[in-house]
N, C-alpha and C. Protein backbone atom coordinates (compact mmCIF):
# COMPACT_ATOMS: atom_id res chain seq x y z
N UNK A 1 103.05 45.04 98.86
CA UNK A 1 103.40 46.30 99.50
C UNK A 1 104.84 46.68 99.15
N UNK A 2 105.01 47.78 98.66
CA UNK A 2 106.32 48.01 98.51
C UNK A 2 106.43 49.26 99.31
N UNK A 3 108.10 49.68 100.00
CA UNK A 3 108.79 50.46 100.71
C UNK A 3 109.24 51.13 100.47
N UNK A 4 109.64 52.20 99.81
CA UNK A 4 110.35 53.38 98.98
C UNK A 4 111.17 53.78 100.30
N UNK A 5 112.79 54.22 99.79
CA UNK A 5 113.46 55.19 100.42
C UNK A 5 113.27 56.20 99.21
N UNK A 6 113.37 57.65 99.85
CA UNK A 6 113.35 58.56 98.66
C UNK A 6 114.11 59.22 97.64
N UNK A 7 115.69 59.93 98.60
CA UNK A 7 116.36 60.33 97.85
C UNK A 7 117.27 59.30 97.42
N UNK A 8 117.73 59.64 96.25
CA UNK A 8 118.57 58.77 95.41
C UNK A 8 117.89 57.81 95.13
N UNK A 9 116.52 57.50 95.06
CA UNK A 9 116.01 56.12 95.13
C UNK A 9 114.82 57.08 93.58
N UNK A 10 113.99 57.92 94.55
CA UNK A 10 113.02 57.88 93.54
C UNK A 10 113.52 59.78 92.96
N UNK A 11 114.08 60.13 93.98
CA UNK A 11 114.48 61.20 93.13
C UNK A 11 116.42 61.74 93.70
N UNK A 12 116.90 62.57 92.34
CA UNK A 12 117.83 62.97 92.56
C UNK A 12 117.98 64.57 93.07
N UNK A 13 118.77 64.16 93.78
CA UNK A 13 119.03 66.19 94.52
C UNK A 13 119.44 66.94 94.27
N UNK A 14 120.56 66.36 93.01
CA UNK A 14 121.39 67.17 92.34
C UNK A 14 122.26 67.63 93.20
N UNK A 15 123.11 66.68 94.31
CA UNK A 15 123.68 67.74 94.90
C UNK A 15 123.60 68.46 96.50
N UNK A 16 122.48 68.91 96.56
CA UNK A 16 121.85 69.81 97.36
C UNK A 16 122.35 69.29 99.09
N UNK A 17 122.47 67.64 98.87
CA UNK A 17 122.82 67.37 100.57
C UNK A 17 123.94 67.92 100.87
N UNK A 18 124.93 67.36 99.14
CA UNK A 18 126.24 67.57 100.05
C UNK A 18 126.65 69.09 99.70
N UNK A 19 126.46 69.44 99.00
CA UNK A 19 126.49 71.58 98.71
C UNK A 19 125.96 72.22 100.21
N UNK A 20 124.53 71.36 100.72
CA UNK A 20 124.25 71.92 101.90
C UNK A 20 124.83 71.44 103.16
N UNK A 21 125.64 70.19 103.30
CA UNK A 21 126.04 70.06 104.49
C UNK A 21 127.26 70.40 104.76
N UNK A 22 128.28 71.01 103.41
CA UNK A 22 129.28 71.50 103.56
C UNK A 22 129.29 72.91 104.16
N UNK A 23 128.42 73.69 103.63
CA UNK A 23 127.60 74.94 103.76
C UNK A 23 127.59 74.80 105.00
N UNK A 24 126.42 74.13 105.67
CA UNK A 24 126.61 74.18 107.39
C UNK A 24 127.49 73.95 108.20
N UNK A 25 128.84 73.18 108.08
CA UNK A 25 129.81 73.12 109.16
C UNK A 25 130.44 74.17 108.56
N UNK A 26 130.57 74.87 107.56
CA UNK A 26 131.35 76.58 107.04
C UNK A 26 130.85 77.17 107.97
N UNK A 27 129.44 77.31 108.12
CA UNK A 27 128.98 78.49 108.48
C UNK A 27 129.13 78.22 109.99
N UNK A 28 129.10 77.11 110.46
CA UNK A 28 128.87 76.61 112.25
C UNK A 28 130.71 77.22 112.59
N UNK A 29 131.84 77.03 111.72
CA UNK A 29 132.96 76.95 112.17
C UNK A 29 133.43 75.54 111.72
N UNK A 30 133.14 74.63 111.72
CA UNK A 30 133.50 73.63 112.12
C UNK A 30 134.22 73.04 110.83
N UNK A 31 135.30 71.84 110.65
CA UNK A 31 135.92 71.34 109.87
C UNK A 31 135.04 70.51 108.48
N UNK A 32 135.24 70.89 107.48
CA UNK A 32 134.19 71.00 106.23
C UNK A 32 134.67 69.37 105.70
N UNK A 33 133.82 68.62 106.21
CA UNK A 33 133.67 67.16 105.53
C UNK A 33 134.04 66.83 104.12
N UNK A 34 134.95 66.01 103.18
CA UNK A 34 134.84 65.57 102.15
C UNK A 34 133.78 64.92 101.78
N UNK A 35 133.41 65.22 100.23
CA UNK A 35 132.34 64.77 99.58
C UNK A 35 131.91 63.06 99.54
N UNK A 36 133.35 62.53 99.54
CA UNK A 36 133.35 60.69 99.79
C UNK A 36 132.41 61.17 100.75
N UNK A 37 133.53 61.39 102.06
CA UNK A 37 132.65 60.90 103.20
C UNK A 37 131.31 61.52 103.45
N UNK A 38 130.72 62.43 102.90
CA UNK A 38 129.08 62.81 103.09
C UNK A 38 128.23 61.85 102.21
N UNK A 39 128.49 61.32 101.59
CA UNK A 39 128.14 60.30 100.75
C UNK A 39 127.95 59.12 101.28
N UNK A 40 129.19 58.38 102.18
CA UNK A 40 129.20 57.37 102.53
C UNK A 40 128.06 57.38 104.02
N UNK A 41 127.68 58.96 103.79
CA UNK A 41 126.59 58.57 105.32
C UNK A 41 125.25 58.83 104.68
N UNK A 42 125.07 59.14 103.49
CA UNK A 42 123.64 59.64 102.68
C UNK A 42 122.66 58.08 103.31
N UNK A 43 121.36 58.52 103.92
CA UNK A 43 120.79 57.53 103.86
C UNK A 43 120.16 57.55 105.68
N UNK A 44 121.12 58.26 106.34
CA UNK A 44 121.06 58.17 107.85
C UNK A 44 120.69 59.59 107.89
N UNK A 45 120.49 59.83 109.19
CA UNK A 45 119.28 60.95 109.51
C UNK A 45 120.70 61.65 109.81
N UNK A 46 120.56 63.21 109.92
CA UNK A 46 121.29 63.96 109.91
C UNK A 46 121.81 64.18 111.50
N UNK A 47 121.21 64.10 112.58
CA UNK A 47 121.82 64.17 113.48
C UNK A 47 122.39 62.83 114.08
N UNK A 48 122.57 61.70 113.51
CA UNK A 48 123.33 60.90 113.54
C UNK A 48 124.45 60.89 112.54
N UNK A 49 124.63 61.14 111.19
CA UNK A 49 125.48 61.11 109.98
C UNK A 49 126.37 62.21 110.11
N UNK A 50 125.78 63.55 110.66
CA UNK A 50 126.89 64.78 111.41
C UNK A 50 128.15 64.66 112.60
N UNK A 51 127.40 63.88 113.12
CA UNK A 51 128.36 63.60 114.45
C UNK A 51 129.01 62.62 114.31
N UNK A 52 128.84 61.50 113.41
CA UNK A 52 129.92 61.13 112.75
C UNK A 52 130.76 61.40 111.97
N UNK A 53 130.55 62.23 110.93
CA UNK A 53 131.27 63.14 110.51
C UNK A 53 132.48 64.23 110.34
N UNK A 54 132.03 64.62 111.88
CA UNK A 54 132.31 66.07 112.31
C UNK A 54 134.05 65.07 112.43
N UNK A 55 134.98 66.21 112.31
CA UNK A 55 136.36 66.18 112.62
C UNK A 55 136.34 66.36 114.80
N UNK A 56 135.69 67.50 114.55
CA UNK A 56 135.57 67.76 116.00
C UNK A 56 134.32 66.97 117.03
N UNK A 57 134.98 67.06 118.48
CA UNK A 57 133.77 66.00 119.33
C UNK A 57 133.04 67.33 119.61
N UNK A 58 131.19 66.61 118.90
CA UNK A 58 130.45 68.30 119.33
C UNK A 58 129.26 67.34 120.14
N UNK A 59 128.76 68.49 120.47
CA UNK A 59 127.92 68.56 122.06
C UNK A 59 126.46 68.04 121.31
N UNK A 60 125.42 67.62 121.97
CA UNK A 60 123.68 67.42 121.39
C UNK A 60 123.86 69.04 121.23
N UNK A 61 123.86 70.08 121.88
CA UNK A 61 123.38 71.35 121.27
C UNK A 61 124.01 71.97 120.01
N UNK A 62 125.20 71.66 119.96
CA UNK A 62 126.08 72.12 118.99
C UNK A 62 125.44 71.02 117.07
N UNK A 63 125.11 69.71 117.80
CA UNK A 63 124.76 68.90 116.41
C UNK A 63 123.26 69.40 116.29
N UNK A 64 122.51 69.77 116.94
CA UNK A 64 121.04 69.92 116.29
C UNK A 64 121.06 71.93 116.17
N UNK A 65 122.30 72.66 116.52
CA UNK A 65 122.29 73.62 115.36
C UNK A 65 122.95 73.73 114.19
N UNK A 66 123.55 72.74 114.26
CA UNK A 66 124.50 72.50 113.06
C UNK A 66 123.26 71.70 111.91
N UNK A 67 122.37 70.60 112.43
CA UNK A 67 121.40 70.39 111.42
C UNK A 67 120.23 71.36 111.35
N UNK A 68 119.61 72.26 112.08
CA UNK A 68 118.88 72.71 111.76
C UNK A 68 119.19 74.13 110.71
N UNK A 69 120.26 74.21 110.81
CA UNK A 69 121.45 75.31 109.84
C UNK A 69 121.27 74.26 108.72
N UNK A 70 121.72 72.69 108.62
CA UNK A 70 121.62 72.28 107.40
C UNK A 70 120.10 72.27 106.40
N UNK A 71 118.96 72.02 107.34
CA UNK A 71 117.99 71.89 107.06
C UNK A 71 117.73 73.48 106.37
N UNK A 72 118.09 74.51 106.52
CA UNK A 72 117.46 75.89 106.15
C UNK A 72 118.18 76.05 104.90
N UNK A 73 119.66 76.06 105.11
CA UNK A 73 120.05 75.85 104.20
C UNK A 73 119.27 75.12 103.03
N UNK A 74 119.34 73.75 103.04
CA UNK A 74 118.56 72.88 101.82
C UNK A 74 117.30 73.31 101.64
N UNK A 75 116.67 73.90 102.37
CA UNK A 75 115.20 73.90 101.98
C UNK A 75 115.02 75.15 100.81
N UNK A 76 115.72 76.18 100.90
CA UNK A 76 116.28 77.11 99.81
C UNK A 76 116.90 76.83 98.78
N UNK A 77 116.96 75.57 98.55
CA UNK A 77 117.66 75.17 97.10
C UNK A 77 117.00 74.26 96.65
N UNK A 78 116.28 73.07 97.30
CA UNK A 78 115.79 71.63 97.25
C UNK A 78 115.19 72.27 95.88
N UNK A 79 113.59 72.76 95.79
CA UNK A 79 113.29 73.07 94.47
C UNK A 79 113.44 72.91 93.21
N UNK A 80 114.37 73.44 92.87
CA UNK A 80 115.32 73.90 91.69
C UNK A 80 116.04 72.56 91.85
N UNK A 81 116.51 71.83 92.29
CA UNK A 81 117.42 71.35 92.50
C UNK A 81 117.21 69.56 92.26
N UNK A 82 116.12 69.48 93.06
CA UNK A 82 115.59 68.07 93.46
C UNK A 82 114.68 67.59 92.34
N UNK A 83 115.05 66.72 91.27
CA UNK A 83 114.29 65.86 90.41
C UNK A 83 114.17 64.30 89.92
N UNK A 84 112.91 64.41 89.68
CA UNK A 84 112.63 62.72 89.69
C UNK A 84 113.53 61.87 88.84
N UNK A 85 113.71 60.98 88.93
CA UNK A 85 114.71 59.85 87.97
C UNK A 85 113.78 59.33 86.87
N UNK A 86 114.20 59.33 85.64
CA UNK A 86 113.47 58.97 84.35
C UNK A 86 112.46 57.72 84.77
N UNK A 87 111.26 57.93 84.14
CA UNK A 87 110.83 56.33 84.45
C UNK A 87 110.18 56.25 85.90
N UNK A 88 110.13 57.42 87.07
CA UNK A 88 109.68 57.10 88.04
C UNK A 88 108.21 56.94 87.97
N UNK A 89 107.51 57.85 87.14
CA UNK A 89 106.35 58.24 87.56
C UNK A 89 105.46 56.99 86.60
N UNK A 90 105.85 56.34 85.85
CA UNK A 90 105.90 55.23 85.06
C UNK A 90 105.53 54.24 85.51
N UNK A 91 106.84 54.19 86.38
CA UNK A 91 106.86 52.66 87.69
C UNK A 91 105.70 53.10 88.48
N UNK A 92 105.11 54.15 89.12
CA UNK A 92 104.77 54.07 90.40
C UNK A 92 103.06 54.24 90.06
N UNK A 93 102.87 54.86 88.95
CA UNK A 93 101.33 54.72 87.97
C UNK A 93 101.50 53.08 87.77
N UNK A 94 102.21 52.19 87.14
CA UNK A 94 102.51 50.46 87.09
C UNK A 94 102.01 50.07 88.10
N UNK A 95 102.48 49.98 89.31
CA UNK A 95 102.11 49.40 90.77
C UNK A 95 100.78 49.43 91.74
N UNK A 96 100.24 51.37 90.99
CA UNK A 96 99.05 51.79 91.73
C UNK A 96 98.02 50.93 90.63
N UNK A 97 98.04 50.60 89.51
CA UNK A 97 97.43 49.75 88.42
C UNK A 97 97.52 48.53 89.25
N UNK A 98 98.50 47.99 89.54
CA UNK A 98 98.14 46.02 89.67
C UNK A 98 97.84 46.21 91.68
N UNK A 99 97.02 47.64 91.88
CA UNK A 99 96.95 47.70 93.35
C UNK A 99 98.04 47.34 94.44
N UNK A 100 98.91 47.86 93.94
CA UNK A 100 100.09 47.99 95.39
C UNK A 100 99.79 48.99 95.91
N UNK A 101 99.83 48.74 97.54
CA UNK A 101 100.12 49.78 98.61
C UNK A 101 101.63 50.41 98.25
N UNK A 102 101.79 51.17 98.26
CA UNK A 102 103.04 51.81 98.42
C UNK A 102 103.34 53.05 99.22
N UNK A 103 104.87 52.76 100.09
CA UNK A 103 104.98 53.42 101.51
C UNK A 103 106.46 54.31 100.95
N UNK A 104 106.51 55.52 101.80
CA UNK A 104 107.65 55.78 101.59
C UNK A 104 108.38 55.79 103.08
N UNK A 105 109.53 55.22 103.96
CA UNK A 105 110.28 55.06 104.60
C UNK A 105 111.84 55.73 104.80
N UNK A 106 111.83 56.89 105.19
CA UNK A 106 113.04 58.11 104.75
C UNK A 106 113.59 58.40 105.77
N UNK A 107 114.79 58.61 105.75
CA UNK A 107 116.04 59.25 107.15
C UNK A 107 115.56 60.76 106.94
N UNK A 108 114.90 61.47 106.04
CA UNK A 108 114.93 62.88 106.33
C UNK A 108 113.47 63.03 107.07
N UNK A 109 113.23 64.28 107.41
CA UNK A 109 111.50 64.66 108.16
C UNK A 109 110.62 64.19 107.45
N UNK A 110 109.65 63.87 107.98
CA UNK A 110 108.25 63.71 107.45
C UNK A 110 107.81 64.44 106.68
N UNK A 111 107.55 66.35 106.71
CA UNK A 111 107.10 66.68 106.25
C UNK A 111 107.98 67.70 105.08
N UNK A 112 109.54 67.38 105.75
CA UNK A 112 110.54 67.56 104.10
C UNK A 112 110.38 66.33 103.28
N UNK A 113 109.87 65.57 103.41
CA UNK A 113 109.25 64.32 102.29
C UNK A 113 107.84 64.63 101.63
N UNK A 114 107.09 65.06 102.59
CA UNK A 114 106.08 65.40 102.20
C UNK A 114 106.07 66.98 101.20
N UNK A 115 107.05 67.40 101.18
CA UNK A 115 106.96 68.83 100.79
C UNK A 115 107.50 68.38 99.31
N UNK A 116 108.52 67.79 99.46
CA UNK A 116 109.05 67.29 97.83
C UNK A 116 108.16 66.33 97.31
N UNK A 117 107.92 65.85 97.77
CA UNK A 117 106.47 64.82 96.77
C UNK A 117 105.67 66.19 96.36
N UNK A 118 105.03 66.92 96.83
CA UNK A 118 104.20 67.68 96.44
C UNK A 118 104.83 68.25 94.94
N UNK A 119 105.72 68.57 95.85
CA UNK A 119 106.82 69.79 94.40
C UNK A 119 106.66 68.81 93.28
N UNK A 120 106.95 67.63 93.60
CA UNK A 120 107.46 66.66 92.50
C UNK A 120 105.90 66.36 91.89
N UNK A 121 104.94 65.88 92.39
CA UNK A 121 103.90 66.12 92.00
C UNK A 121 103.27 64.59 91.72
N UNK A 122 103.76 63.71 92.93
CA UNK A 122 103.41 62.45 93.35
C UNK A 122 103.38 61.88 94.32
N UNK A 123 102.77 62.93 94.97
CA UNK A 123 102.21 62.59 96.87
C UNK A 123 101.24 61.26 96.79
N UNK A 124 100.23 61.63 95.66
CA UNK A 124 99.25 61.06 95.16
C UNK A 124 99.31 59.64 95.27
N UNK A 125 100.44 59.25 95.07
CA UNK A 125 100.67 57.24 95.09
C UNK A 125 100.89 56.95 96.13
N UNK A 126 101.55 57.84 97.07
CA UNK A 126 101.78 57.17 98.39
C UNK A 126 100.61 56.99 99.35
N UNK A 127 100.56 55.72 100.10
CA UNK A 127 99.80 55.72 101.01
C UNK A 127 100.31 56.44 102.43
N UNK A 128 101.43 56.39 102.52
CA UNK A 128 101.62 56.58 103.97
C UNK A 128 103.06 57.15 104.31
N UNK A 129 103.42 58.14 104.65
CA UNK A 129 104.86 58.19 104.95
C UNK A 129 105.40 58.38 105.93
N UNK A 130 106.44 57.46 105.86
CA UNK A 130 107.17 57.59 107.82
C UNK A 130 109.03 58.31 107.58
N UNK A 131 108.62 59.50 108.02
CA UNK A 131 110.21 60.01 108.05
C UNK A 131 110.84 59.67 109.59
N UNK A 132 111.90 60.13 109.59
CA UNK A 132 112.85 59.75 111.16
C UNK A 132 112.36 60.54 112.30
N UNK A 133 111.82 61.26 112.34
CA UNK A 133 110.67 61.76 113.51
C UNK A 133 109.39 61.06 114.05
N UNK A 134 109.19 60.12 113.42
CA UNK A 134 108.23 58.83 113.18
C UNK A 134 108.84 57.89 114.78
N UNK A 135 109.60 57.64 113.96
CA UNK A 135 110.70 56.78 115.17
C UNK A 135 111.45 56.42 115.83
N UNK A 136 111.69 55.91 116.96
CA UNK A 136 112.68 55.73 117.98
C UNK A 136 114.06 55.45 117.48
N UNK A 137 113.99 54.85 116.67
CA UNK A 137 115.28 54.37 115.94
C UNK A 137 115.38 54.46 114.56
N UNK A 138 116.58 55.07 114.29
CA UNK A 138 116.04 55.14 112.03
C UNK A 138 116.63 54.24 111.92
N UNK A 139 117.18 54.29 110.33
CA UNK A 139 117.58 53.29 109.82
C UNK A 139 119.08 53.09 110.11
N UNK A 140 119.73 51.64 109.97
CA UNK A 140 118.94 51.05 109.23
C UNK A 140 118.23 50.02 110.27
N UNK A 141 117.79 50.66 111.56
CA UNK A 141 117.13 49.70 112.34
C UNK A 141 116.06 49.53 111.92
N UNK A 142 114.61 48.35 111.93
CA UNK A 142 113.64 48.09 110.85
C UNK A 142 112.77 49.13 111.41
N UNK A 143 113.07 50.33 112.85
CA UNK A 143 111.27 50.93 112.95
C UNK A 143 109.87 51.14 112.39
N UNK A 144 110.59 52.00 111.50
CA UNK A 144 110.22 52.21 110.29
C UNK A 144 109.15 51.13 109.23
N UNK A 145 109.10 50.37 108.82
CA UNK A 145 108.37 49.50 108.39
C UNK A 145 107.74 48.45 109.10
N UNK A 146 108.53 48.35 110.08
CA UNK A 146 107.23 47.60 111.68
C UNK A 146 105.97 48.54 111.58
N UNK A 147 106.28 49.97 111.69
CA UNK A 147 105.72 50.95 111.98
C UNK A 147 104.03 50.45 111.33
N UNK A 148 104.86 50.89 109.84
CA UNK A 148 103.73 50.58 108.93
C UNK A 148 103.21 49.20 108.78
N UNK A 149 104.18 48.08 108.64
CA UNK A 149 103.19 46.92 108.81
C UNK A 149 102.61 46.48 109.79
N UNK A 150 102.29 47.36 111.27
CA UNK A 150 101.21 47.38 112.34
C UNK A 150 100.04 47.94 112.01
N UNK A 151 100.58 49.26 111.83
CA UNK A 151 99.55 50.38 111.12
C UNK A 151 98.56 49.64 110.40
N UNK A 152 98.48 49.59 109.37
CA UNK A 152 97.73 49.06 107.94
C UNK A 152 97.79 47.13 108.39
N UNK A 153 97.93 46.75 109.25
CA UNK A 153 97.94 45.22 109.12
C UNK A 153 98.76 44.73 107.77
N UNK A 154 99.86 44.52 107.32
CA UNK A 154 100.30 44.49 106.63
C UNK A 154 100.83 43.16 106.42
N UNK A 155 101.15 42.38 105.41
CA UNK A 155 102.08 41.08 105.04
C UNK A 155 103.01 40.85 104.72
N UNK A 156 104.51 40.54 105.87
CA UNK A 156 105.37 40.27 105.59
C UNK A 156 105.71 39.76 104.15
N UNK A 157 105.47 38.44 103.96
CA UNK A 157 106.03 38.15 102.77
C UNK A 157 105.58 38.77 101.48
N UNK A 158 104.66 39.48 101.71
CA UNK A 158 103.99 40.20 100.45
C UNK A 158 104.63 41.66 100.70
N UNK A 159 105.25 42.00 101.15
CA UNK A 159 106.52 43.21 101.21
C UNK A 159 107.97 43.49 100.67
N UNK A 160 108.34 44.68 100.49
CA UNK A 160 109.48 44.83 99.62
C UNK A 160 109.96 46.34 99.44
N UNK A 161 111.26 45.96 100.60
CA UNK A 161 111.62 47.41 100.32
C UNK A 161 112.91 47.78 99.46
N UNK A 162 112.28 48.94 99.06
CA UNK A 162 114.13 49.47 97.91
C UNK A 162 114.56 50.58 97.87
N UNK A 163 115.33 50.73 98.24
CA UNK A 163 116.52 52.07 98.20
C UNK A 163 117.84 51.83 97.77
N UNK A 164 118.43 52.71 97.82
CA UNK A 164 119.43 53.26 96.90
C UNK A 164 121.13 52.61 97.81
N UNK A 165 120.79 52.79 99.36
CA UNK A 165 121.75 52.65 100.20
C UNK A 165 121.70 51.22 101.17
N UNK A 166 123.00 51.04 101.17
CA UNK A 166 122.63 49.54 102.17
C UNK A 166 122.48 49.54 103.39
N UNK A 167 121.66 50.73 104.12
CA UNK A 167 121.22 51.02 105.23
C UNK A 167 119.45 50.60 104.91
N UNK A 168 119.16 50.58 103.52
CA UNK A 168 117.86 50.47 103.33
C UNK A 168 117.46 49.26 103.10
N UNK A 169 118.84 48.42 102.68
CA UNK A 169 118.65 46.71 102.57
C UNK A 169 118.52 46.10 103.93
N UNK A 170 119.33 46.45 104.67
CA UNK A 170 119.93 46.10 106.34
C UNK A 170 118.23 46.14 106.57
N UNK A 171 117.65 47.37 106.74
CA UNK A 171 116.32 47.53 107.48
C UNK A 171 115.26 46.56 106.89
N UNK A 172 115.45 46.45 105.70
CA UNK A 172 114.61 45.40 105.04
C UNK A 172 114.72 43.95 105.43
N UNK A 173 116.14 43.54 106.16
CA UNK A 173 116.61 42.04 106.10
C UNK A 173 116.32 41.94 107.49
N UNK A 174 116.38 43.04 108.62
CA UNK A 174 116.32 43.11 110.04
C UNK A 174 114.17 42.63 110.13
N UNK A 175 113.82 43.19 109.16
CA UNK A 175 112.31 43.18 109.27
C UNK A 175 111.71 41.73 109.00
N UNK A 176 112.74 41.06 108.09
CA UNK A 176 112.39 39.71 107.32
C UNK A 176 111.67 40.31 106.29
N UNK A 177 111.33 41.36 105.42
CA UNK A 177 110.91 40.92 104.24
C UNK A 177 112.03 41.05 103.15
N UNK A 178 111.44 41.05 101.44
CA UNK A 178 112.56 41.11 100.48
C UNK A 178 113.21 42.35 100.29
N UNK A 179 114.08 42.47 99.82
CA UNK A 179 114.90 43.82 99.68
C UNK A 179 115.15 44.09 98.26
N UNK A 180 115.22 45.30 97.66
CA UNK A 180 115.96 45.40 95.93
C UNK A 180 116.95 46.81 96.21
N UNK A 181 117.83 46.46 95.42
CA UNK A 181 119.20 47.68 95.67
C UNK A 181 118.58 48.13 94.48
N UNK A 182 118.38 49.74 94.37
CA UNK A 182 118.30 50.66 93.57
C UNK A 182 119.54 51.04 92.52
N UNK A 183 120.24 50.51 91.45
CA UNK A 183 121.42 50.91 91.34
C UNK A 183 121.56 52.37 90.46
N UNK A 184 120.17 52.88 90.15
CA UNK A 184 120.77 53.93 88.88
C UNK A 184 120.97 55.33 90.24
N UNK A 185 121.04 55.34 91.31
CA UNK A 185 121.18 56.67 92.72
C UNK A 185 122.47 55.79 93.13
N UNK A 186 122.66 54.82 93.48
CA UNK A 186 123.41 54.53 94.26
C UNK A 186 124.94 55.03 94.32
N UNK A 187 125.53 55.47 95.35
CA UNK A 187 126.84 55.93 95.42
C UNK A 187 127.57 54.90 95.69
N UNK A 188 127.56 54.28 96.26
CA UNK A 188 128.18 53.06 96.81
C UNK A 188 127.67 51.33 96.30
N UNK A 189 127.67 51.14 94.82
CA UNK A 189 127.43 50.79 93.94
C UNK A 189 128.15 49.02 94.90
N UNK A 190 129.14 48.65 95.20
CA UNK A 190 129.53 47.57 95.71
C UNK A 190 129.29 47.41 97.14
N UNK A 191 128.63 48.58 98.27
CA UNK A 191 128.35 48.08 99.43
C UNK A 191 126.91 47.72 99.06
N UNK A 192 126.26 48.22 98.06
CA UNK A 192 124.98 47.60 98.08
C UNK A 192 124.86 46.59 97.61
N UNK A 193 125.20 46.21 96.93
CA UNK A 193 125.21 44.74 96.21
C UNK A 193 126.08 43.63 97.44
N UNK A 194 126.71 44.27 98.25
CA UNK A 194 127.58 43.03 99.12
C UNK A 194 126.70 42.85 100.29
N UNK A 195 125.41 43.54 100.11
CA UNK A 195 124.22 43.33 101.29
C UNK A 195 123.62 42.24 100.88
N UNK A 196 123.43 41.66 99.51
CA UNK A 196 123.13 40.85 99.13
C UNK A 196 121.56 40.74 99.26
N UNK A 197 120.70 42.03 98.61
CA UNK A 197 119.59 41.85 98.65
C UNK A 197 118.97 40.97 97.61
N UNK A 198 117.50 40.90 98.08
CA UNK A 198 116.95 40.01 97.01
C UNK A 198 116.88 40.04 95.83
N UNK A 199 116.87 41.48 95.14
CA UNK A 199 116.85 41.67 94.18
C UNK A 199 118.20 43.23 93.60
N UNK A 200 118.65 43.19 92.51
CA UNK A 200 119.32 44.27 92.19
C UNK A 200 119.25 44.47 90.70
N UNK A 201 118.41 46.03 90.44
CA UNK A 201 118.37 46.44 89.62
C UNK A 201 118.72 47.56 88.74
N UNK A 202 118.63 47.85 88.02
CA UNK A 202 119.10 49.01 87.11
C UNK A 202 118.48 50.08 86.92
N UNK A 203 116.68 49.61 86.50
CA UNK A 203 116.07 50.74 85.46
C UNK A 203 114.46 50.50 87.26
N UNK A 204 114.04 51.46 86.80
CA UNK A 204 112.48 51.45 87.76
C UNK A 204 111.76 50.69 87.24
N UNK A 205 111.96 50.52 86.22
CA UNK A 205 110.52 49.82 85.83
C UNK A 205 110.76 48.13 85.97
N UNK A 206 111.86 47.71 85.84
CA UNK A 206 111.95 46.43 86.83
C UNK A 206 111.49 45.86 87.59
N UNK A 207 111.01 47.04 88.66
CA UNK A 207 110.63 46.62 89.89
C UNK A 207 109.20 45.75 89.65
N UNK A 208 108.45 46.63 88.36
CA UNK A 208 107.01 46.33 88.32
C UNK A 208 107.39 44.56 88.39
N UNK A 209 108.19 44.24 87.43
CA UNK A 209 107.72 42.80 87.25
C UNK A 209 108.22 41.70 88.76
N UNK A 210 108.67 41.93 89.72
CA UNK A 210 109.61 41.51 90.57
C UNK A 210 108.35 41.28 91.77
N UNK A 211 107.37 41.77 91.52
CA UNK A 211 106.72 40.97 93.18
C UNK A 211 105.32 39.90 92.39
């Protein structure tokens, strides 16, 4: 069974988070985040990664119009914008061949995951997807893949999740199964590797040979 995080993992955005989350504290008023730091929160759900963020102390009403401003924003650009990483569709035809389940596990909505798979035009491999509306707790607490290995009866040690950010290793190591750092998305190229997952790779197609 393998775990997909999505962005930066299986596809790139070109952009689009941090163009759009600068965009929304412009337009809210509020003090316009540096690009480091929107980066250093890529990976966490937006109404947690905002309010850390924010320069200013804002209210629950003030952070879920400030994300739902981000969300409108992005959804008008994602398109154009959002494309797969060389080699994905490669790897993930590889895996559905030697019969892997494969899950996708994402800090953004369910069905903004579900909408870009479509676009992208590989809904098709996934079995199952759990965005942060799914669960009580995102990442990198393990909800999320408990979720699914209840769901489907699933096997720890025959599991393996990989993303791009070391919020996606953390959730993997909190769960007990193996973890792989994604390195060709990764922004933070040395916090992921100092998570010390099981595996760290370069290219997608790696992954095939690794379980």
């Amino acid at each position: 069974m393998t775990f997909f995080d999505f962005d930066k993992t299986l596809a790139d955005s070109g952009g689009v988070s941090i163009s759009a989350t600068k965009e929304a504290f412009k337009v809210m008023g509020f003090a316009v985040p540096e690009t480091n730091v929107i980066l250093g929160y890529m990976g966490i759900p937006a109404e947690i990664s905002f309010k850390k963020m924010a320069r200013e102390s804002l209210s629950e009403t003030q952070i879920q119009k400030l994300t739902d401003t981000f969300r409108t924003i992005y959804q008008k650009v994602e398109m154009k914008s959002t494309k797969l990483y060389p080699n994905i569709v490669s790897m993930l035809t590889s895996l559905k061949k030697a019969n892997k389940n494969i899950f996708i596990v994402s800090s953004k909505k369910t069905d903004a995951v579900e909408r870009n798979l479509n676009n992208l035009k590989i809904i098709s491999f996934f079995q199952d997807i759990v965005g942060f509306d799914k669960v009580k707790n995102y990442k990198p607490a393990p909800d999320g893949i408990l979720l699914l290995l209840s769901k489907y009866d699933l096997v720890k040690d025959e599991s393996l999740m990989i993303g791009d950010a070391k919020y996606d290793i953390q959730m993997g190591k909190a769960v007990g199964i193996k973890t792989c750092g994604a390195l060709w998305g990764a922004f933070d190229v040395n916090g992921l590797a100092n998570e010390r997952p099981t595996y760290l790779i370069d290219q997608p197609m790696e992954l095939v040979t690794l379980e």
